[in-house]
Protein backbone atom coordinates (compact mmCIF):
# COMPACT_ATOMS: atom_id res chain seq x y z
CA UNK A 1 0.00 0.00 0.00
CA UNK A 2 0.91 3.97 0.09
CA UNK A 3 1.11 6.98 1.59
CA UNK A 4 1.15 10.09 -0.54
CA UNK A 5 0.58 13.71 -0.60
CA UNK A 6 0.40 16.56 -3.11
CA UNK A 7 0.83 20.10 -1.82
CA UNK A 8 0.47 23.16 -3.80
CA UNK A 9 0.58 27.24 -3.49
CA UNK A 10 1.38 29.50 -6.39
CA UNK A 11 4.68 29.17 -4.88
CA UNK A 12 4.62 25.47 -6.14
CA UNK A 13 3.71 21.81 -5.84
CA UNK A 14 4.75 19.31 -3.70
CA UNK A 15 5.12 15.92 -3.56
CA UNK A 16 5.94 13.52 -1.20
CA UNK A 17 5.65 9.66 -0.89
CA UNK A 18 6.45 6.41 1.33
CA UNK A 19 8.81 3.54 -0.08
CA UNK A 20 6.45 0.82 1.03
CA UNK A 21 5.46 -2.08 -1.13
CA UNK A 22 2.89 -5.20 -0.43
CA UNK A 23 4.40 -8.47 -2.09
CA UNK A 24 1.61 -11.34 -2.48
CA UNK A 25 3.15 -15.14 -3.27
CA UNK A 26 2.04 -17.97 -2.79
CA UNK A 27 3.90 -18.24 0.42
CA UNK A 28 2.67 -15.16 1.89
CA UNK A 29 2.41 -11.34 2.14
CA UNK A 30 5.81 -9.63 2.60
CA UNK A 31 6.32 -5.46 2.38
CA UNK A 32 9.72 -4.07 1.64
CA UNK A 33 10.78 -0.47 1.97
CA UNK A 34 12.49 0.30 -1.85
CA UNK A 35 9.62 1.52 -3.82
CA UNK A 36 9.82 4.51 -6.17
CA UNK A 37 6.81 6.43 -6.70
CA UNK A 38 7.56 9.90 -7.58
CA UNK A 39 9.22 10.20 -10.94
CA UNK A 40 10.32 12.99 -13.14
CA UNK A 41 7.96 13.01 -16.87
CA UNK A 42 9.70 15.39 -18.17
CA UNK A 43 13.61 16.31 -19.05
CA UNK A 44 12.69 19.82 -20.35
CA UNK A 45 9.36 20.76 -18.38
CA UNK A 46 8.19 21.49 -15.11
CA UNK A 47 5.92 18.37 -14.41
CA UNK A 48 6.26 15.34 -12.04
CA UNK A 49 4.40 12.03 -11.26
CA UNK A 50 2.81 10.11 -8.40
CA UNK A 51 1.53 6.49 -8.45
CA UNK A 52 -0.23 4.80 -5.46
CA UNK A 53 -1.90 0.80 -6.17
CA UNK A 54 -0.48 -1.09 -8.66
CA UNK A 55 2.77 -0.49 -9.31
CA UNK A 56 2.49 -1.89 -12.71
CA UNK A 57 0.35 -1.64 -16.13
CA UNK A 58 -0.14 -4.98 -18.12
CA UNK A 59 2.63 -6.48 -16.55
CA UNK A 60 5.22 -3.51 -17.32
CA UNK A 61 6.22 -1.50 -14.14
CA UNK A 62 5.36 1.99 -14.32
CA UNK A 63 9.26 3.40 -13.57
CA UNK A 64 10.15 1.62 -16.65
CA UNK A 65 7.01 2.52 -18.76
CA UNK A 66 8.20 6.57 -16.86
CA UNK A 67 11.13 6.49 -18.15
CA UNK A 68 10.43 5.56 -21.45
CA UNK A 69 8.20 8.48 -21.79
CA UNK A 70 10.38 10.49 -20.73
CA UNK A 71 13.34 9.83 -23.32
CA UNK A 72 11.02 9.61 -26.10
CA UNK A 73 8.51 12.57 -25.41
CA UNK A 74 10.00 14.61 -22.43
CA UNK A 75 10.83 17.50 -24.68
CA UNK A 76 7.73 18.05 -25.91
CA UNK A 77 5.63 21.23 -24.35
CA UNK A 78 2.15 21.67 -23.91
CA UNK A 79 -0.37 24.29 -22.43
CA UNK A 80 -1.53 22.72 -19.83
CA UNK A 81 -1.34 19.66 -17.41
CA UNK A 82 -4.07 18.00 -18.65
CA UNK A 83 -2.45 17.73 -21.98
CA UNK A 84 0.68 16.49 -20.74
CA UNK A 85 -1.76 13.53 -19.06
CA UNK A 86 -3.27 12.90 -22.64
CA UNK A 87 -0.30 12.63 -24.20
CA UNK A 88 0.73 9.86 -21.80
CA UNK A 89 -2.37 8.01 -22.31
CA UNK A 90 -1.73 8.03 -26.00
CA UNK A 91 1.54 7.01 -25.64
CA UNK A 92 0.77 4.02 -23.41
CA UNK A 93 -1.89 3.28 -26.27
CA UNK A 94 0.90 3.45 -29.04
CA UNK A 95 3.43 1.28 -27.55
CA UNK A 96 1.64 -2.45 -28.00
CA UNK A 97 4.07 -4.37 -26.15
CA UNK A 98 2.40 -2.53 -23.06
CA UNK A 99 -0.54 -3.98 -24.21
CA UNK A 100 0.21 -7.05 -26.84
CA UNK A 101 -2.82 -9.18 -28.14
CA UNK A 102 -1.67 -12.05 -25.28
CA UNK A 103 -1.39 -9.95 -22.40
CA UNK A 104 -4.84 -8.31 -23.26
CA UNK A 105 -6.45 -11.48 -22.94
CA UNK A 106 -4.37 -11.83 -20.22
CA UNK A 107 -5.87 -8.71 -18.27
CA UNK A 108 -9.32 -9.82 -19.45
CA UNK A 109 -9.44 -13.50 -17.94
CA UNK A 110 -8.19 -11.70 -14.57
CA UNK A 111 -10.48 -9.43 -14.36
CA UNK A 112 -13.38 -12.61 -15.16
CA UNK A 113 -11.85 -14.01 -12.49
CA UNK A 114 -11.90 -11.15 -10.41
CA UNK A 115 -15.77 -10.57 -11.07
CA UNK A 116 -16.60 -14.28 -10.65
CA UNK A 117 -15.11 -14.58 -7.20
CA UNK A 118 -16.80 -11.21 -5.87
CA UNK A 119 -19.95 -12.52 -7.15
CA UNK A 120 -19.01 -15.82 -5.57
CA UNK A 121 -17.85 -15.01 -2.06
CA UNK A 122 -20.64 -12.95 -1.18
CA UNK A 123 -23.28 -15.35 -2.12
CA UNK A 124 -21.65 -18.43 -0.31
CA UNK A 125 -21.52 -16.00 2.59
CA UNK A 126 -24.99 -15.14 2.58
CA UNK A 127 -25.83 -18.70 1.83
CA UNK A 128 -23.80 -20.25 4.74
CA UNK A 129 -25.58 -17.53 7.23
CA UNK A 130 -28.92 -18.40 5.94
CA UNK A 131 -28.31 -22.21 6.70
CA UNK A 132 -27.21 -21.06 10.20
CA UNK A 133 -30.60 -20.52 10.65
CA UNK A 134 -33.25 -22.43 8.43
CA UNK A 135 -32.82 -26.04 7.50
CA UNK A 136 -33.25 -26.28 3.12
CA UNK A 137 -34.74 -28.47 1.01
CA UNK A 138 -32.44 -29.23 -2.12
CA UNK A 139 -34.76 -27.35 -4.36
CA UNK A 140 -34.74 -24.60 -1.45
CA UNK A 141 -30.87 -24.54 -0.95
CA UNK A 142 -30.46 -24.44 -4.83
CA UNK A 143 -33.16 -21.49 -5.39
CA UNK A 144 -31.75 -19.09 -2.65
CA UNK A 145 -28.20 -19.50 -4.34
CA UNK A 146 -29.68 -18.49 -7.65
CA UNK A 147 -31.61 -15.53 -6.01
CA UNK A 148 -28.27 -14.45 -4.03
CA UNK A 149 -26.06 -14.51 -7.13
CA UNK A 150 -28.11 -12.74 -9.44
CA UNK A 151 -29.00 -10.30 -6.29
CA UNK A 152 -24.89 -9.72 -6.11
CA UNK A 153 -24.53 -9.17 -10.20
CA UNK A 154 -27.42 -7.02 -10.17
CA UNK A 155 -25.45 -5.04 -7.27
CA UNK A 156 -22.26 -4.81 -9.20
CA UNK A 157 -24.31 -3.91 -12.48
CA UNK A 158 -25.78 -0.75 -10.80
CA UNK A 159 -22.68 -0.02 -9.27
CA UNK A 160 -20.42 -0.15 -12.12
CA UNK A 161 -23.76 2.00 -13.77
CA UNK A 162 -23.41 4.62 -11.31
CA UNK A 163 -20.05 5.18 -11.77
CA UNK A 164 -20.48 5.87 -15.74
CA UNK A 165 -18.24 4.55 -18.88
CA UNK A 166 -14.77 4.43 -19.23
CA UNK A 167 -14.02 6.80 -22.39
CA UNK A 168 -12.60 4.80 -24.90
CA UNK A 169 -15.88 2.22 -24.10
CA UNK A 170 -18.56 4.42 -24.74
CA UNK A 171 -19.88 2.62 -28.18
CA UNK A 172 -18.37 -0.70 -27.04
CA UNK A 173 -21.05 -3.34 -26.97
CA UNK A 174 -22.01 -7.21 -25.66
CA UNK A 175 -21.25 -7.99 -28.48
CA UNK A 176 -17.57 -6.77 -29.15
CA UNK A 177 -17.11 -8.45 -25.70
CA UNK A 178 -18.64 -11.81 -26.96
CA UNK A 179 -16.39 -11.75 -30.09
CA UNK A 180 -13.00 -10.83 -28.34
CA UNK A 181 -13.48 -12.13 -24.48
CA UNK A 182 -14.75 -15.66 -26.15
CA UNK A 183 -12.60 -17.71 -23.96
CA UNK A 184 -12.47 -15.65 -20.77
CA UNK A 185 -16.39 -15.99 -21.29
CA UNK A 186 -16.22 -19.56 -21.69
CA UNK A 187 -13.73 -19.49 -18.68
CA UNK A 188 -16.33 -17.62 -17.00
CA UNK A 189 -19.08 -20.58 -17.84
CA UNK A 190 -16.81 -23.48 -16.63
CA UNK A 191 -16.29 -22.00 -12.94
CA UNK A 192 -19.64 -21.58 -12.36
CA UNK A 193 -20.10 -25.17 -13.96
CA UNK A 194 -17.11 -26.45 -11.46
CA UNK A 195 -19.16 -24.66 -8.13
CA UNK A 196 -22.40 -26.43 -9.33
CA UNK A 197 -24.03 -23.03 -9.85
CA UNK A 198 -27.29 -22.91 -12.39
CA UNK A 199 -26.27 -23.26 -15.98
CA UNK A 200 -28.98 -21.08 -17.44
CA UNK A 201 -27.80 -18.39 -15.79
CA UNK A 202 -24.82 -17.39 -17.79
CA UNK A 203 -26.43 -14.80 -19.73
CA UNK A 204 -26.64 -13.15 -16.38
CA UNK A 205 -22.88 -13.70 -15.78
CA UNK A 206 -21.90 -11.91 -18.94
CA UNK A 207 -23.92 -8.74 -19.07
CA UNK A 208 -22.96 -8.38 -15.56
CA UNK A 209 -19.15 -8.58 -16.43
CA UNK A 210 -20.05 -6.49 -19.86
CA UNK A 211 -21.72 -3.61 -17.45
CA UNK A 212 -18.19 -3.69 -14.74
CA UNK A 213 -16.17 -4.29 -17.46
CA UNK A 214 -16.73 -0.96 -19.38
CA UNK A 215 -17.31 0.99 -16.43
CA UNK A 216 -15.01 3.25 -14.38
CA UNK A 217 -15.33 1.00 -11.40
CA UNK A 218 -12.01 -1.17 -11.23
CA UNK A 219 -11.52 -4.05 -9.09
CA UNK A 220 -7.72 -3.42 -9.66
CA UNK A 221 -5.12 -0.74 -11.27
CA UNK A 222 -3.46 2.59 -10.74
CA UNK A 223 -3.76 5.85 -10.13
CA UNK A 224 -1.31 8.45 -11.69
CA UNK A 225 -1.38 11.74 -10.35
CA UNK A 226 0.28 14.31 -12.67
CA UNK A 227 1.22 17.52 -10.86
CA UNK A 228 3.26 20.89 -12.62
CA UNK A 229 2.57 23.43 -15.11
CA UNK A 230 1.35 23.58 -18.54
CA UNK A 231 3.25 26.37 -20.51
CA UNK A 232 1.09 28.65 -20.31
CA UNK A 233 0.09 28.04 -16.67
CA UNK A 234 1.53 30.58 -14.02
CA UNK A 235 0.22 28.34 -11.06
CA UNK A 236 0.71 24.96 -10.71
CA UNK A 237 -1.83 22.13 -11.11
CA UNK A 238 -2.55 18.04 -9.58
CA UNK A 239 -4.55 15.87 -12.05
CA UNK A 240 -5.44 12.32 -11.48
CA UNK A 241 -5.88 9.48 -13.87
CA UNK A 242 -7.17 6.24 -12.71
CA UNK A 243 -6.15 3.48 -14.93
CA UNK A 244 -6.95 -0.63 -14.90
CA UNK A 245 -5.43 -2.28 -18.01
CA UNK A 246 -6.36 -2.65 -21.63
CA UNK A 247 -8.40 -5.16 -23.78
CA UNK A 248 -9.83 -5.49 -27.58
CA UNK A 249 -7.68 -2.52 -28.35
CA UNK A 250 -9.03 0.31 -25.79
CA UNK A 251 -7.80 1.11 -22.76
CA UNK A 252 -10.06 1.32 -18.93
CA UNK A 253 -8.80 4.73 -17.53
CA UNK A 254 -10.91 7.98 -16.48
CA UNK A 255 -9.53 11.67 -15.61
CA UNK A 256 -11.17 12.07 -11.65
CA UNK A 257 -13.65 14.79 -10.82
CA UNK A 258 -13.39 14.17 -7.19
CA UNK A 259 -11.66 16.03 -4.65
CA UNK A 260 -8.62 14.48 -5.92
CA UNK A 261 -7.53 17.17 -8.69
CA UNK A 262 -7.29 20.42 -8.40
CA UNK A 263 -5.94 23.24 -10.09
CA UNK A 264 -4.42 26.96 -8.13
CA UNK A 265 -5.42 30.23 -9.33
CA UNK A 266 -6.75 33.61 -7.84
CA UNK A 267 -9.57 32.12 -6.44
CA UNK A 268 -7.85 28.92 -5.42
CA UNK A 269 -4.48 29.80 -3.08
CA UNK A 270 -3.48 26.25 -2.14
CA UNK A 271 -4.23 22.56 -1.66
CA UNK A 272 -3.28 19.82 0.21
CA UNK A 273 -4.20 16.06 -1.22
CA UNK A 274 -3.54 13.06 0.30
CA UNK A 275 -4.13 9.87 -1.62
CA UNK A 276 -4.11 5.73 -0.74
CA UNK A 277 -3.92 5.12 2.84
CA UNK A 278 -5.40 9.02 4.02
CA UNK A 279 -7.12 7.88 7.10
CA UNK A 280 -4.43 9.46 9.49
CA UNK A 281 -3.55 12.88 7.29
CA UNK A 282 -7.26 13.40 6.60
CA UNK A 283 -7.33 13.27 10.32
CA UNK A 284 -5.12 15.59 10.86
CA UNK A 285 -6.81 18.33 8.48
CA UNK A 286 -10.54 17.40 9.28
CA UNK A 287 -10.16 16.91 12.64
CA UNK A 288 -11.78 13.60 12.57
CA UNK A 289 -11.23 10.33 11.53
CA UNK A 290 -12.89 9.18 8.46
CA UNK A 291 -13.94 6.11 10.14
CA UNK A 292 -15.40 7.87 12.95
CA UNK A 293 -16.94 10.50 10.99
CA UNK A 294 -19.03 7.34 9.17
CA UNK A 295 -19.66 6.00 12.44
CA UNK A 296 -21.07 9.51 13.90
CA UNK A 297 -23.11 9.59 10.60
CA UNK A 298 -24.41 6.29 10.80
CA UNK A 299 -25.70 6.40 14.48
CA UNK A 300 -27.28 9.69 14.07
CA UNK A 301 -29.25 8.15 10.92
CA UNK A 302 -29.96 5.43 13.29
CA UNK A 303 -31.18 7.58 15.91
CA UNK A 304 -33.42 9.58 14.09
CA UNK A 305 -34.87 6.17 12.81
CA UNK A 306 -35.23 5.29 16.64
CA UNK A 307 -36.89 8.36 17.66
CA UNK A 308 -39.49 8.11 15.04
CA UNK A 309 -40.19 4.58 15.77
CA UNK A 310 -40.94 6.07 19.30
CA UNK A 311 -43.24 8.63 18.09
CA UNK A 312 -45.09 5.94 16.62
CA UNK A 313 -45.88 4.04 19.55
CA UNK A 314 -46.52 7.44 21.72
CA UNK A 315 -49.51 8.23 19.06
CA UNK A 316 -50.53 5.02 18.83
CA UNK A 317 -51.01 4.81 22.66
CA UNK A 318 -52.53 8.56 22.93
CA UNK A 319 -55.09 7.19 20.38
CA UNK A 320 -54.33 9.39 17.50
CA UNK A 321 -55.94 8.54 14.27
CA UNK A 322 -54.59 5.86 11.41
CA UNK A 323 -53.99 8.65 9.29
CA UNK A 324 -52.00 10.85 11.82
CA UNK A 325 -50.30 7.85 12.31
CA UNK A 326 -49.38 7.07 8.79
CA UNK A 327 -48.78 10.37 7.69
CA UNK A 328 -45.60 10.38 10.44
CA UNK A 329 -44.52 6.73 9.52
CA UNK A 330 -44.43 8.21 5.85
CA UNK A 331 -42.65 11.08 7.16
CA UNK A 332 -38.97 11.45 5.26
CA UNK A 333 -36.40 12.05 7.32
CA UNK A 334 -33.39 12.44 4.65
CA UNK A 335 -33.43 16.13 4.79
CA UNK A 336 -32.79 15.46 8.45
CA UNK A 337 -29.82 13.90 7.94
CA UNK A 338 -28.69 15.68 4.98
CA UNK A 339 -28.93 18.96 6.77
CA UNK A 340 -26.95 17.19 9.89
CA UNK A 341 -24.09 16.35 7.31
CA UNK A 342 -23.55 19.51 5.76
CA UNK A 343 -23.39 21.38 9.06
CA UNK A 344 -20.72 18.58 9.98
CA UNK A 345 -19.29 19.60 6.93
CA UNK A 346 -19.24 23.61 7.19
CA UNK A 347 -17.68 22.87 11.04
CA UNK A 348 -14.76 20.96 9.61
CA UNK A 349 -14.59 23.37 7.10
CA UNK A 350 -14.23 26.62 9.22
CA UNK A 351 -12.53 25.05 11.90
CA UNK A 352 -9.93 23.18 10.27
CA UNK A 353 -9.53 23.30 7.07
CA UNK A 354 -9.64 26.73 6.12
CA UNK A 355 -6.74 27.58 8.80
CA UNK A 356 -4.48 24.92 7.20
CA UNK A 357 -5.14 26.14 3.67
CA UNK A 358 -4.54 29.49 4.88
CA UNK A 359 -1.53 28.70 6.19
CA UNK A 360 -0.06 26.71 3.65
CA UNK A 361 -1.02 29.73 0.80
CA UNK A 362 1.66 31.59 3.33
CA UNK A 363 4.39 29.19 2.78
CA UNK A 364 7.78 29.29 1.61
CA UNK A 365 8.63 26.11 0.00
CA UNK A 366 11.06 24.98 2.59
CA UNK A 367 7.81 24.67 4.98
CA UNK A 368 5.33 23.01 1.79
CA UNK A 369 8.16 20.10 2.03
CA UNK A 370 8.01 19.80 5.86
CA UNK A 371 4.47 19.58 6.10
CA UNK A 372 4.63 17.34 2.84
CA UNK A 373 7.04 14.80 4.78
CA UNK A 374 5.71 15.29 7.95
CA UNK A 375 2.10 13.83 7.05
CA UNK A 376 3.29 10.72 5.69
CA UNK A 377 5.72 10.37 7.99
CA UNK A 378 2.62 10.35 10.60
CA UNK A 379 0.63 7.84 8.81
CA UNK A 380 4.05 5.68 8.84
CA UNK A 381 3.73 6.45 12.44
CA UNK A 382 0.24 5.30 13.39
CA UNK A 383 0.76 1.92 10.90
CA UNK A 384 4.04 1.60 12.84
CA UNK A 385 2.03 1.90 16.66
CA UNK A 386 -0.62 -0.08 15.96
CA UNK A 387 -1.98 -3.50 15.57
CA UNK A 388 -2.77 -2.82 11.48
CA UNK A 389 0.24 -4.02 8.99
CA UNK A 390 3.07 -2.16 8.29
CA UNK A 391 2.07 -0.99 4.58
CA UNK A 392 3.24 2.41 5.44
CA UNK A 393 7.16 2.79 6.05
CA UNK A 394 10.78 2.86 5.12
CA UNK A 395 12.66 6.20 3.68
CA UNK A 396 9.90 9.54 2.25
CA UNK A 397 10.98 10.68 -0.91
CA UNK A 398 10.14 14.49 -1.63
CA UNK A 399 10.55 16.50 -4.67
CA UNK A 400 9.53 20.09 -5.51
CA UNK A 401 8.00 21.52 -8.82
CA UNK A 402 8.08 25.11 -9.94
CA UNK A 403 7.32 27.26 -13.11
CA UNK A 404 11.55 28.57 -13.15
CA UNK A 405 13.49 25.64 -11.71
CA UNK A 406 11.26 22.53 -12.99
CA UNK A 407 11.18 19.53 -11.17
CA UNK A 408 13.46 18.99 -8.15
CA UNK A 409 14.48 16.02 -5.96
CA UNK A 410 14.17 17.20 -1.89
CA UNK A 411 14.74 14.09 -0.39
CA UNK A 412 15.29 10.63 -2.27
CA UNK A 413 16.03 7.31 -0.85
CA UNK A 414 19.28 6.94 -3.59
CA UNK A 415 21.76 9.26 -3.40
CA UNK A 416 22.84 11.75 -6.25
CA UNK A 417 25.47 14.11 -7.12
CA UNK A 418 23.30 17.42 -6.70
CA UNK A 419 23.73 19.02 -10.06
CA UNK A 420 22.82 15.72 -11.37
CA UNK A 421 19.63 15.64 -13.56
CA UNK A 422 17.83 11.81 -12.77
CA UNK A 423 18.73 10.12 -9.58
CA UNK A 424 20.95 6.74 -11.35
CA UNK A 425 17.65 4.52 -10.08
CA UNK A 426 14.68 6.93 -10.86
C-alpha cells in the first residue's frame, strides 16, 4: 500500500511519498521499503508524477514505462497539465508491447476471475448464514443461491452504472465483448459449472461482467497523479488518472472529478491532497477520523430512525388517528440527515480546514516540504504503533515543482550528485 501527498501554493507543488510495497506469493504477504513512486515526466518541463496501487500496467512496471516516456517525449511542451496527461495516455496506447494481443487477454481472464469470485464469495456468505438458521430443502438450498447470485450481479451492475463509462468504451457493446473475451467468457461458464451453480444463468454472468467491465469502477489498477505546469500556466496544477489495463484494443482509464484534482489560481491559493492510505492525514486536516466521521453519521441516521419509531408508539397509545399515524410513519427524514451532514461539513470546514489552507497559501517552499514529509511520515507512524500491517514505512521521498526551476528532488532514498539531472535509479 501507500502513503502520498500533493501540496500546492502558487509558490509550487509538492510531492511527497512512502517507499512501502505489499508483495503477495504464494507463500505469503511480505512489504519491503524500496519503492519509487515519484518520478520525473519530463527532461525539459516542469511536471512530475505520483503512483499509489499497482505499481504496474499490463505487466510492465510503471518506472520503466516513466522512463520511457520520458526519453522519447520529455521534450515536448504543452499548455496545460491536462495535456501532458493525454499525451501519456496516447503514448501508453501506441506502444503495443504494453498492451500485446496475449497480455490483453491476459488482463481480461483476470479481471473474469476477479468478477466471478466477488460474485461468488458474497453469495456463499450469505448462503452459509442463511443455513445457520433455516434447515433447506435441495430445491430450497439451490433457489436461494440463484436468487443471491443474481442479487450480487445485479449489485455490481448498478454499481459499475453509477459510476459511468470508461471513455474509450462508450460505443463498445455485448457484443464486441462476446467476439474478443470468447474464452475468458467460456472461462467464465466453466467455474460456475465447477461450483455447481445454475447453468442457465450465464447470460446473467456476462452482461454483468459487460456492465463492470466498461465501467469506471475497477476491481484493480493505478492511479497516476500528474502535478506541474502547462506552458502557459503561471500556477501549478494536480490531475489524477485512474487506470486498470487494456483489452480489444481500448484502454479502462478515467480523468477524476473528485476532490482528488485540483488546479491553483486567484480564487484557489493552495491545496493539500492526500491519496491511498489518508485515514491518518485526513485526520489531521478534518479533525476527525474518516472512520469515525461514518460512524457519527451512521448512528445519528440510526437515531433519528429510533426516535421516530418512538413517536409511533406514543400516538398510537394517545389514540391518535390511522392517518396521523401514517402520515408520520411516511414522514422522510433524509433532509434530516442531509442537513446534519452539511453542518458537519461547514464545522470541519471553518474550523480546520480553512486555517491549514490558509496557512499553507503563506508558505515558503522549505515549509510546503516539511508539512509534505511530515504527514506521511505520521501515517508511517500510526501503521508503525498499531496493531494494522506495516504498509506504510521505510525512507519519504520528496521533490519540488516550480514554473523557473522545474522539477526537483528534496529528499530521495538513492543518493545523487546534486547538479545531477535523474537520480541513477529513478
Amino acid at each position: 500500500m501507500t502513503a502520498i501527498v500533493g501540496i500546492l501554493n502558487k509558490r509550487a507543488a509538492v510531492m511527497a511519498a512512502d517507499s512501502a510495497v505489499t508483495v503477495n506469493s504464494a507463500s505469503g504477504t511480505k512489504i519491503y521499503n524500496t519503492a519509487t513512486k515519484i518520478f520525473r515526466l519530463s527532461k525539459a518541463h516542469p511536471v512530475g508524477v505520483m503512483i499509489f496501487d499497482s505499481a504496474s500496467f499490463m505487466g510492465t512496471p510503471w518506472d520503466v514505462i516513466f522512463k520511457l516516456y520520458r526519453d522519447r517525449k520529455g521534450d515536448q511542451s504543452f499548455n496545460t497539465l491536462e495535456e501532458y496527461a493525454r499525451n501519456f495516455l496516447h503514448f501508453l496506447e501506441a506502444e503495443d508491447y504494453f498492451s500485446s494481443s496475449k497480455s490483453q487477454e491476459k488482463y481480461l481472464m483476470k479481471e473474469v476471475s476477479d468478477y466471478y469470485h466477488k460474485v461468488k464469495d458474497y453469495a456463499i456468505h450469505a448462503f452459509e448464514e442463511k443455513l445457520d438458521d433455516d434447515e433447506l430443502t435441495d430445491d430450497e438450498a439451490e433457489e436461494l443461491i440463484r436468487k443471491l447470485l443474481e442479487e450480487r450481479i445485479d449489485m455490481i451492475t448498478e454499481a459499475a452504472n453509477d459510476r459511468g463509462v470508461s471513455p474509450e468504451f462508450e460505443q463498445y457493446t455485448l457484443a464486441h465483448l462476446r467476439s474478443f473475451g470468447k474464452d475468458a467468457l467460456d472461462a467464465l461458464a466453466e467455474l460456475c459449472e465447477e461450483d455447481g451453480f445454475p447453468a442457465d444463468l450465464r447470460d446473467a454472468w456476462e452482461e454483468g461482467f459487460y456492465a463492470y467491465i466498461r465501467s469506471t469502477l475497477y476491481f484493480s489498477g493505478t492511479g497516476i497523479v500528474f502535478a506541474g505546469y502547462g506552458s502557459k500556466d503561471i500556477y501549478p496544477s494536480i490531475l489524477t488518472v485512474y487506470i486498470s489495463g487494456a483489452f480489444d484494443r481500448r484502454m479502462r482509464y478515467y480523468f477524476s472529478e473528485e476532490d482528488d484534482s485540483d488546479k491553483i489560481d486567484n480564487d484557489n491559493s493552495a491545496t493539500i491532497i492526500p491519496y491511498a492510505q489518508v485515514d491518518v492525514m485526513l485526520t489531521l486536516m478534518k479533525g476527525i477520523h474518516p472512520g469515525l466521521r461514518r460512524y457519527v453519521e451512521s448512528k445519528h441516521e440510526e437515531s433519528l430512525q429510533k426516535a421516530k419509531e418512538k413517536m409511533l408508539e406514543a400516538m398510537k397509545e394517545a389514540g391518535c388517528t390511522k392517518k396521523a399515524i401514517r402520515q408520520v410513519a411516511e414522514t422522510d427524514l433524509s433532509d434530516i440527515q442531509g442537513n446534519y451532514e452539511e453542518s458537519m461539513d461547514q464545522f470541519i470546514q471553518d474550523e480546520f480546514i480553512d486555517g491549514i489552507v490558509d496557512a499553507v497559501n503563506s508558505f515558503n517552499i522549505e515549509d510546503m516540504v516539511n508539512m509534505a514529509e511530515s504527514l506521511v511520515s505520521v501515517t508511517n507512524l500510526q501503521r508503525h504503533i498499531s496493531s494494522s500491517e506495516e504498509s506504510v514505512g521505510g525512507p519519504i521521498d520528496v521533490a519540488v515543482i516550480t514554473r523557473s526551476e522545474g522539477f526537483m528532488w528534496v529528499k530521495h532514498k538513492h543518493w545523487m550528485p546534486q547538479d545531477a539531472d535523474t537520480f541513477p535509479l529513478e
